[in-house]
PDB file of N, CA and C in Angstrom:
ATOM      1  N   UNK A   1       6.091  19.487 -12.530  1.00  0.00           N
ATOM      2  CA  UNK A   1       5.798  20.481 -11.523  1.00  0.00           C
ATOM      3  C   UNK A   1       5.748  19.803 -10.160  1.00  0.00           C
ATOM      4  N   UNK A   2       6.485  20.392  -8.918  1.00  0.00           N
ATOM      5  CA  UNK A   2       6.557  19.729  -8.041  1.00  0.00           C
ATOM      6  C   UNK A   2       5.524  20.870  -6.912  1.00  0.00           C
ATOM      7  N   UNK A   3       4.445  20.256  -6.060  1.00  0.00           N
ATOM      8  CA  UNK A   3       3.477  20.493  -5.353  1.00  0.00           C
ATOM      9  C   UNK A   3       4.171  20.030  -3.771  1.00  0.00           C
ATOM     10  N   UNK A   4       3.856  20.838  -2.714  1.00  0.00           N
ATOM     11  CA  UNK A   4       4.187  20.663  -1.676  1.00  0.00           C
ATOM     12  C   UNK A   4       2.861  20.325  -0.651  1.00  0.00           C
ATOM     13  N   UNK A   5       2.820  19.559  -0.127  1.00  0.00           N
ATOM     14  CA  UNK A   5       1.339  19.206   0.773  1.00  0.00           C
ATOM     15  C   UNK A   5       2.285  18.485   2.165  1.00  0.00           C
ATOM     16  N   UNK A   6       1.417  18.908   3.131  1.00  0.00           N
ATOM     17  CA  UNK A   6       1.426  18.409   4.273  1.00  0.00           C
ATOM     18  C   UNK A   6       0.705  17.015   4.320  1.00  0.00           C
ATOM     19  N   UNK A   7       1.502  15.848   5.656  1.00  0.00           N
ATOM     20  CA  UNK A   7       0.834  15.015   5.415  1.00  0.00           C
ATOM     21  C   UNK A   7      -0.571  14.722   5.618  1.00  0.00           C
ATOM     22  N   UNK A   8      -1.232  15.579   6.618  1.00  0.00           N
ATOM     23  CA  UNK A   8      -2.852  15.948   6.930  1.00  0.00           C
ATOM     24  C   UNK A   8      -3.197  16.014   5.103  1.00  0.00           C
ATOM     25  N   UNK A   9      -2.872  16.927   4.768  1.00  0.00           N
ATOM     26  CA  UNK A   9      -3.890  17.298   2.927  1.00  0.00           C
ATOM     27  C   UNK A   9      -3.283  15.697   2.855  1.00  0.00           C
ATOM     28  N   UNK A  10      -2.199  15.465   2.356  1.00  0.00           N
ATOM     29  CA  UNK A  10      -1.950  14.124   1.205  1.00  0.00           C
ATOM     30  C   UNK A  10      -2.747  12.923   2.123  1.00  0.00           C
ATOM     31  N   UNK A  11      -3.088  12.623   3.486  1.00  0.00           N
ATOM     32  CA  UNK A  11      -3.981  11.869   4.061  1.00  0.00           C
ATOM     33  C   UNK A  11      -5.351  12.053   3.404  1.00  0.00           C
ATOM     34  N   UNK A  12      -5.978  12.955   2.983  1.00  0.00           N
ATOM     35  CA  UNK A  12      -7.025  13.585   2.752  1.00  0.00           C
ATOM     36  C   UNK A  12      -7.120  13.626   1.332  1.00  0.00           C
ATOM     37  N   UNK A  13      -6.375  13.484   0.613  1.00  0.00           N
ATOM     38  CA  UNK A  13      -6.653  13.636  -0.758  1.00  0.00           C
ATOM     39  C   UNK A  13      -6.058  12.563  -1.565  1.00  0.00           C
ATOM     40  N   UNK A  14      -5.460  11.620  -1.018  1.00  0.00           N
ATOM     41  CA  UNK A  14      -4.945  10.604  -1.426  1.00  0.00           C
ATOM     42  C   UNK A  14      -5.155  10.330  -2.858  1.00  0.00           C
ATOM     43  N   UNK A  15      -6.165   9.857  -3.290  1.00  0.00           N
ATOM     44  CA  UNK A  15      -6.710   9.540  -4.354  1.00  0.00           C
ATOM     45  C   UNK A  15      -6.766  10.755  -5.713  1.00  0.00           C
ATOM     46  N   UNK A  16      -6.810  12.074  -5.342  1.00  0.00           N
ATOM     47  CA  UNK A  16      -6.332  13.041  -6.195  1.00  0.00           C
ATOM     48  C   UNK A  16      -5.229  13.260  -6.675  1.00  0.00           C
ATOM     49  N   UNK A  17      -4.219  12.878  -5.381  1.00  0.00           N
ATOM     50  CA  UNK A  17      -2.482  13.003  -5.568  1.00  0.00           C
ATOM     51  C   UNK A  17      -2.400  11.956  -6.899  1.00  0.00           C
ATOM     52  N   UNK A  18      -2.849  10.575  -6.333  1.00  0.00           N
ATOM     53  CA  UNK A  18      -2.721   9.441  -7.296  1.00  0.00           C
ATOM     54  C   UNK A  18      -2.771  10.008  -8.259  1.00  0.00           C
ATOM     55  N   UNK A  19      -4.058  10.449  -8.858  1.00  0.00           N
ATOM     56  CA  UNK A  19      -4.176  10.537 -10.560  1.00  0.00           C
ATOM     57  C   UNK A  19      -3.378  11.851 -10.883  1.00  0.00           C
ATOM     58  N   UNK A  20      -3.150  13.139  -9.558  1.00  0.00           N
ATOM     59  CA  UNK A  20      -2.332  13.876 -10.498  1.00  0.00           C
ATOM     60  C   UNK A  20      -1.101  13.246 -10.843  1.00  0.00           C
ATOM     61  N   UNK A  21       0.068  12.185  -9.788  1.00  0.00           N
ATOM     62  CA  UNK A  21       0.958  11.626 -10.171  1.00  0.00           C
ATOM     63  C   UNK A  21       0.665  10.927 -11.150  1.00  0.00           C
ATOM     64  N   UNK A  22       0.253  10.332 -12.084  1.00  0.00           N
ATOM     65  CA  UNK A  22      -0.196   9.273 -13.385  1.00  0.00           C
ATOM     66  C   UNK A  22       0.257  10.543 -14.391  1.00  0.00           C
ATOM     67  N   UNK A  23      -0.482  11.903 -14.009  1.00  0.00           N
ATOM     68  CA  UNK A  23      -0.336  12.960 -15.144  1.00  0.00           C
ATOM     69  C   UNK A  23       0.985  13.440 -14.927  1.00  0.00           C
ATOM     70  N   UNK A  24       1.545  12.955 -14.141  1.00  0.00           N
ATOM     71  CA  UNK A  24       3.192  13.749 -14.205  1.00  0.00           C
ATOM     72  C   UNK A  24       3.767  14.576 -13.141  1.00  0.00           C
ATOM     73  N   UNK A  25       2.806  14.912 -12.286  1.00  0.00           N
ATOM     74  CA  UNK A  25       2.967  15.651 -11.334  1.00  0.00           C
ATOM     75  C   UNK A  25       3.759  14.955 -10.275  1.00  0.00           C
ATOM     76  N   UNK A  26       4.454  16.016  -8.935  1.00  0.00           N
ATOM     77  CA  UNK A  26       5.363  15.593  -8.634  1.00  0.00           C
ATOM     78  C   UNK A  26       4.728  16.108  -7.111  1.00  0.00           C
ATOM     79  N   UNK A  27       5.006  15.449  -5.848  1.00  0.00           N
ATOM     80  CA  UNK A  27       4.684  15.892  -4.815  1.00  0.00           C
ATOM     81  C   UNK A  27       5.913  15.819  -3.915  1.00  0.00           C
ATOM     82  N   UNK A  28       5.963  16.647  -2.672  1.00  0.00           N
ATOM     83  CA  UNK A  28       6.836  16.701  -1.625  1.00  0.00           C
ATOM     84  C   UNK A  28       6.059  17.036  -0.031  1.00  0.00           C
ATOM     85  N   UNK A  29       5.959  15.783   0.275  1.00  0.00           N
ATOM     86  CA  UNK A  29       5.129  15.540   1.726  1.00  0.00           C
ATOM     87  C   UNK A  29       6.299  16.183   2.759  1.00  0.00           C
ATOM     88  N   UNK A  30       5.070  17.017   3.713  1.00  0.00           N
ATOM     89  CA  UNK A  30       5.810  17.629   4.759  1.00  0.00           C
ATOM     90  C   UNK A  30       5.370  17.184   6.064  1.00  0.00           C
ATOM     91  N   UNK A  31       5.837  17.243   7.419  1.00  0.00           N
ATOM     92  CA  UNK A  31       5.405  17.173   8.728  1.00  0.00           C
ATOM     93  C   UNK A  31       6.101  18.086   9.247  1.00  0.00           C
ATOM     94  N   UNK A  32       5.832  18.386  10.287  1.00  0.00           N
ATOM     95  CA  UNK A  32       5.723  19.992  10.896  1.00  0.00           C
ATOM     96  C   UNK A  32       6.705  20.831   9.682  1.00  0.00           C
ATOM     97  N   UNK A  33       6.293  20.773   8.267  1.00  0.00           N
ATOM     98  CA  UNK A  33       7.101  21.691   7.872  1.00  0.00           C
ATOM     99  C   UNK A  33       8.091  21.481   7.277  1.00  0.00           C
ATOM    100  N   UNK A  34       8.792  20.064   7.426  1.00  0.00           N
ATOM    101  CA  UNK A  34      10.016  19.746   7.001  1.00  0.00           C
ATOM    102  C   UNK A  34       9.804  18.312   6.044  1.00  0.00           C
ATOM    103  N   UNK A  35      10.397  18.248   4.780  1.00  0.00           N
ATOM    104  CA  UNK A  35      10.075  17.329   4.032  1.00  0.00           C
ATOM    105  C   UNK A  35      10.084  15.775   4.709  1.00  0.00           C
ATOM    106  N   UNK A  36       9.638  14.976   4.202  1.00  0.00           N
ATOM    107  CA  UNK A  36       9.866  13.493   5.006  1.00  0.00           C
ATOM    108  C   UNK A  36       9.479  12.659   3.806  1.00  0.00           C
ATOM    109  N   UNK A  37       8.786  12.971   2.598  1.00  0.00           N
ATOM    110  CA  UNK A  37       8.936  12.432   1.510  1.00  0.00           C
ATOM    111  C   UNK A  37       8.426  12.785   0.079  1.00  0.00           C
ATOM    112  N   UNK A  38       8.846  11.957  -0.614  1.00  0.00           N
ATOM    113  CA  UNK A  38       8.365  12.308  -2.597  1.00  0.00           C
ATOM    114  C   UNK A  38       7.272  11.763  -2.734  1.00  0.00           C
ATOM    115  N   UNK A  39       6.051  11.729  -3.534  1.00  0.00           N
ATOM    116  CA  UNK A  39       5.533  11.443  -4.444  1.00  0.00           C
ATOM    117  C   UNK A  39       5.405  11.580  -5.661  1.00  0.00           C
ATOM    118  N   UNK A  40       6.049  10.851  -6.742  1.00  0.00           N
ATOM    119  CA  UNK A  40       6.279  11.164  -7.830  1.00  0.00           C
ATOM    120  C   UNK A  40       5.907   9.562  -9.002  1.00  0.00           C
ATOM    121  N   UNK A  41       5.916   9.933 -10.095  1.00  0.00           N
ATOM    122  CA  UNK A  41       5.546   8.930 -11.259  1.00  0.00           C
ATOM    123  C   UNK A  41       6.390   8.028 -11.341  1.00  0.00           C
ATOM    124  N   UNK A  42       6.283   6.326 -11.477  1.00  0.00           N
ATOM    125  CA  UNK A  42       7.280   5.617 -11.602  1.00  0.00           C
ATOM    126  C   UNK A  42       7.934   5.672 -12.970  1.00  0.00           C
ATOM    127  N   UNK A  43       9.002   5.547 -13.061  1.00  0.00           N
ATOM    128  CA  UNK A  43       9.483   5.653 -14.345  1.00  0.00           C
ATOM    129  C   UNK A  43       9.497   4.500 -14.804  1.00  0.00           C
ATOM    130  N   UNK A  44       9.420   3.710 -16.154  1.00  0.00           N
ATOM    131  CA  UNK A  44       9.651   2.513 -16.579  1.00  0.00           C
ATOM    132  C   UNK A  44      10.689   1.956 -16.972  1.00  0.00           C
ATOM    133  N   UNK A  45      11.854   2.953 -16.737  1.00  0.00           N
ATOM    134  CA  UNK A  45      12.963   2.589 -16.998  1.00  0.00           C
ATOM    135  C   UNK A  45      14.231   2.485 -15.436  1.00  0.00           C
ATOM    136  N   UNK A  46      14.532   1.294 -14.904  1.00  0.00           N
ATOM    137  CA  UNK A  46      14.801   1.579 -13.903  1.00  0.00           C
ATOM    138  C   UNK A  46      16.141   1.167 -13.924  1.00  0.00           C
ATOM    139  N   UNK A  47      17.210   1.767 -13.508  1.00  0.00           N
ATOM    140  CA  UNK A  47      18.584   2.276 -13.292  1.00  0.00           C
ATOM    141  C   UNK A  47      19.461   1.206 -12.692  1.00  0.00           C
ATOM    142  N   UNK A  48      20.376   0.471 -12.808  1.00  0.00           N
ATOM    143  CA  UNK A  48      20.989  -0.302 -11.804  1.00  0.00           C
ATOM    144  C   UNK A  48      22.033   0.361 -11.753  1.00  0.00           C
ATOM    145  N   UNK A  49      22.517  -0.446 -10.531  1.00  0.00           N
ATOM    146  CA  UNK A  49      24.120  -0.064 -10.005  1.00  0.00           C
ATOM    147  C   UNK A  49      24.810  -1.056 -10.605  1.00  0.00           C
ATOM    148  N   UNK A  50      26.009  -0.985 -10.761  1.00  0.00           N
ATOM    149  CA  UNK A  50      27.250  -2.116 -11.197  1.00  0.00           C
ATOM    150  C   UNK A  50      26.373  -3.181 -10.308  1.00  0.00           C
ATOM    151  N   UNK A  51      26.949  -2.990  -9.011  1.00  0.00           N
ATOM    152  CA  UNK A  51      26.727  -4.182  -8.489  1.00  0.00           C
ATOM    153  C   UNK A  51      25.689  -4.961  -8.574  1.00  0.00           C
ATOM    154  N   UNK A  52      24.459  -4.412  -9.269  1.00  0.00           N
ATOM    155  CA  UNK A  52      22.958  -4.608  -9.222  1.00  0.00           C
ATOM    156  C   UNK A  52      23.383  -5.638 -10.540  1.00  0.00           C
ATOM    157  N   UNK A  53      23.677  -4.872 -11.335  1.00  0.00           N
ATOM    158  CA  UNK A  53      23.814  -5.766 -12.762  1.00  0.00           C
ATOM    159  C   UNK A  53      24.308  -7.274 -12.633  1.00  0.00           C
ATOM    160  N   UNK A  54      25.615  -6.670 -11.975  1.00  0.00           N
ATOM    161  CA  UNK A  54      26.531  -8.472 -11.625  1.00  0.00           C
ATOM    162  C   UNK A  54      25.977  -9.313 -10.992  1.00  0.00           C
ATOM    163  N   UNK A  55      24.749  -8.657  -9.784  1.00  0.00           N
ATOM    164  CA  UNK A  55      23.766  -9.933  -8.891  1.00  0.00           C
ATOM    165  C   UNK A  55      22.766 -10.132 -10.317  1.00  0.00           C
ATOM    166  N   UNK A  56      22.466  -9.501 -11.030  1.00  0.00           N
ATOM    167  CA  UNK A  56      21.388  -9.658 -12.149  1.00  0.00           C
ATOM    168  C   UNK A  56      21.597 -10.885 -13.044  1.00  0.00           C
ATOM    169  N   UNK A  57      22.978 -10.607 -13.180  1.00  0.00           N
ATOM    170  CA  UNK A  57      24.038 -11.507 -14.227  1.00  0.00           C
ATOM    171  C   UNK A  57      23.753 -13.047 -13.602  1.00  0.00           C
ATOM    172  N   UNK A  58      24.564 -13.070 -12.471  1.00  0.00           N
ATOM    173  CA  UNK A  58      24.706 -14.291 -11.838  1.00  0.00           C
ATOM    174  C   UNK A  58      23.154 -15.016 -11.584  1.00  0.00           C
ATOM    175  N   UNK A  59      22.004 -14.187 -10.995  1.00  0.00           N
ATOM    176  CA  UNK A  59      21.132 -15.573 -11.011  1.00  0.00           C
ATOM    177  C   UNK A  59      20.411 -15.683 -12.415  1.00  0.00           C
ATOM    178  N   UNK A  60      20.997 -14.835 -13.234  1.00  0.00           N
ATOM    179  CA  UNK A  60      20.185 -15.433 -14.537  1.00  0.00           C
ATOM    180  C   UNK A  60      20.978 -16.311 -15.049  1.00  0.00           C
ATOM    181  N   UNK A  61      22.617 -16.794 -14.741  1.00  0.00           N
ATOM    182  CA  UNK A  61      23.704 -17.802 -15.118  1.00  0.00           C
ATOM    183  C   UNK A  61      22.822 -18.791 -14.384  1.00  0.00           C
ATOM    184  N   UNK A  62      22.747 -18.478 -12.799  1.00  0.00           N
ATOM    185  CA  UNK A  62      22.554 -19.715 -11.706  1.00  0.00           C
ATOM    186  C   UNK A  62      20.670 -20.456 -12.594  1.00  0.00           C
ATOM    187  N   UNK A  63      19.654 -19.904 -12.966  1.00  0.00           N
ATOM    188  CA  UNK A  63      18.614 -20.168 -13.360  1.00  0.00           C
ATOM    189  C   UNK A  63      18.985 -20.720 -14.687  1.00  0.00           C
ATOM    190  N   UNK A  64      19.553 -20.473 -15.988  1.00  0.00           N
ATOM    191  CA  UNK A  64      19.650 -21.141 -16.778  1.00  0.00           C
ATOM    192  C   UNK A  64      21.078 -22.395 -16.249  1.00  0.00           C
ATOM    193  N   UNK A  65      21.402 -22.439 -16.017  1.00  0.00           N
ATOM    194  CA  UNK A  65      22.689 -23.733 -15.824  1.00  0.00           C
ATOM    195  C   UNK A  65      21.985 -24.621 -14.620  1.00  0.00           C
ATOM    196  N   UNK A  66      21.333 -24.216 -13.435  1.00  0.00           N
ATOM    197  CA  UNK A  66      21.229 -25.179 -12.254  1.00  0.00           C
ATOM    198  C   UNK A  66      21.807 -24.563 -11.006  1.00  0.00           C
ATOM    199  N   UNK A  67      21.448 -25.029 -10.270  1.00  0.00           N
ATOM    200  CA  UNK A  67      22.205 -25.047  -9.161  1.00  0.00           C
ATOM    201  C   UNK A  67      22.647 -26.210  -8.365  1.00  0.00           C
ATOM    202  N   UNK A  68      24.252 -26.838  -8.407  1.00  0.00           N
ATOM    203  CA  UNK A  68      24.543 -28.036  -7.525  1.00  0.00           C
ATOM    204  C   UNK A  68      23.806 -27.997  -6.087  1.00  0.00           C
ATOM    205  N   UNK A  69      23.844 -28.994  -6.157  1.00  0.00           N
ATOM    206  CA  UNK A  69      23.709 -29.164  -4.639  1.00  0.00           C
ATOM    207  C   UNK A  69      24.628 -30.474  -4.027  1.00  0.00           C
ATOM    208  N   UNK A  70      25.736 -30.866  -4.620  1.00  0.00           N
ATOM    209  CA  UNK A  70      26.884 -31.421  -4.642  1.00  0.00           C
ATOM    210  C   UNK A  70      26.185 -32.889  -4.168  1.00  0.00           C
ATOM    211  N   UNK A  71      25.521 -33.530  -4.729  1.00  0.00           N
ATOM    212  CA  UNK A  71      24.742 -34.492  -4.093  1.00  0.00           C
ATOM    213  C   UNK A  71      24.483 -35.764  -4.704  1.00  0.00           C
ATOM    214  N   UNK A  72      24.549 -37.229  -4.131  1.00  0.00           N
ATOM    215  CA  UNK A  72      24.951 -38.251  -5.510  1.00  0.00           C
ATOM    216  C   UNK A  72      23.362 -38.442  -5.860  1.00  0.00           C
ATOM    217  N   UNK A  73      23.679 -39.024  -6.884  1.00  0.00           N
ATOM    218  CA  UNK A  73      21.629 -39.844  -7.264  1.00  0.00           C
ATOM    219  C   UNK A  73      21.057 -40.738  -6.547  1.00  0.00           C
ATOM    220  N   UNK A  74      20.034 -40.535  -6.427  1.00  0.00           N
ATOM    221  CA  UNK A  74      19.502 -41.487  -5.741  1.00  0.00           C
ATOM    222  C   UNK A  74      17.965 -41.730  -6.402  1.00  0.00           C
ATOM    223  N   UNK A  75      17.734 -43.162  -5.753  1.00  0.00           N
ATOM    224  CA  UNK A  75      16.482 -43.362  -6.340  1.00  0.00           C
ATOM    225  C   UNK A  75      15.340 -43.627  -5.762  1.00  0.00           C
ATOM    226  N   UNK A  76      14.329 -43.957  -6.124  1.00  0.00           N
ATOM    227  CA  UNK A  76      13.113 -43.802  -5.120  1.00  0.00           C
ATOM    228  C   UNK A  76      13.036 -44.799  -3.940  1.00  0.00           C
ATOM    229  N   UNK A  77      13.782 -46.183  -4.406  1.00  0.00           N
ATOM    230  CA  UNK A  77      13.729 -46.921  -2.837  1.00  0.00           C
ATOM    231  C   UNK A  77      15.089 -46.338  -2.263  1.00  0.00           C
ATOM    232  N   UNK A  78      15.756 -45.538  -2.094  1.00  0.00           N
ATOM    233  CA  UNK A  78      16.626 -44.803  -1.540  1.00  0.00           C
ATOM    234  C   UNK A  78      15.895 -44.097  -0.778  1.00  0.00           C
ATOM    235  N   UNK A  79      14.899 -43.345  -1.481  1.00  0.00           N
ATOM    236  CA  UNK A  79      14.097 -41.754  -0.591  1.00  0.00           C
ATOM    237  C   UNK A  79      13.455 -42.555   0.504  1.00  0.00           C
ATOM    238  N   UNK A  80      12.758 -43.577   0.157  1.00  0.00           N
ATOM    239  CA  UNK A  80      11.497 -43.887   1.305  1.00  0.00           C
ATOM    240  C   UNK A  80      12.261 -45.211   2.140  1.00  0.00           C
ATOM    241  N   UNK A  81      13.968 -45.460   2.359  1.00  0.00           N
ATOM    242  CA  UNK A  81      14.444 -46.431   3.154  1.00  0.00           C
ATOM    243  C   UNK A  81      13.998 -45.802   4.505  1.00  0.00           C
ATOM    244  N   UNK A  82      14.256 -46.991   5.244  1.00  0.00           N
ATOM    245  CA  UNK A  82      13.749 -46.738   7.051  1.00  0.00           C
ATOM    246  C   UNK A  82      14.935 -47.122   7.569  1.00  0.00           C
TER     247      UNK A  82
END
């Protein structure tokens, strides 16, 4: 069920909206009248785009394999030369 409140009430009742959103309820914040936003329940299932997936893909490749940093070895009297 979707509820319509101005942002004065949803300023004011904040904490009611909360728990009705937990129960499912759905809100649509207005200013002078004209929507400006949702309040609604997060879902736990959240949606990607292609492209979302393929950035998803790649740093879970880049986190399990490494990341170069094209760089030779070096050793500790290397780090602290003057």
């Amino acid at each position: 069920m979707t509820t319509t409140l101005t942002l004065r009430d949803a300023n004011q009742q904040f904490s009611s909206c909360i728990r009705a959103v937990e129960s499912g309820e759905d809100f649509i914040i207005t200013r002078n009248g004209k929507p400006v936003a949702r309040l609604s329940p997060v879902s736990n299932v959240r949606v990607l785009t292609e492209q979302q997936k393929q950035a998803l893909a790649h740093f879970r490749r880049v986190v399990e394999e490494g990341w170069s940093l094209h760089a030779e070895p070096f050793d500790r009297d290397a780090l602290h030369e003057r």
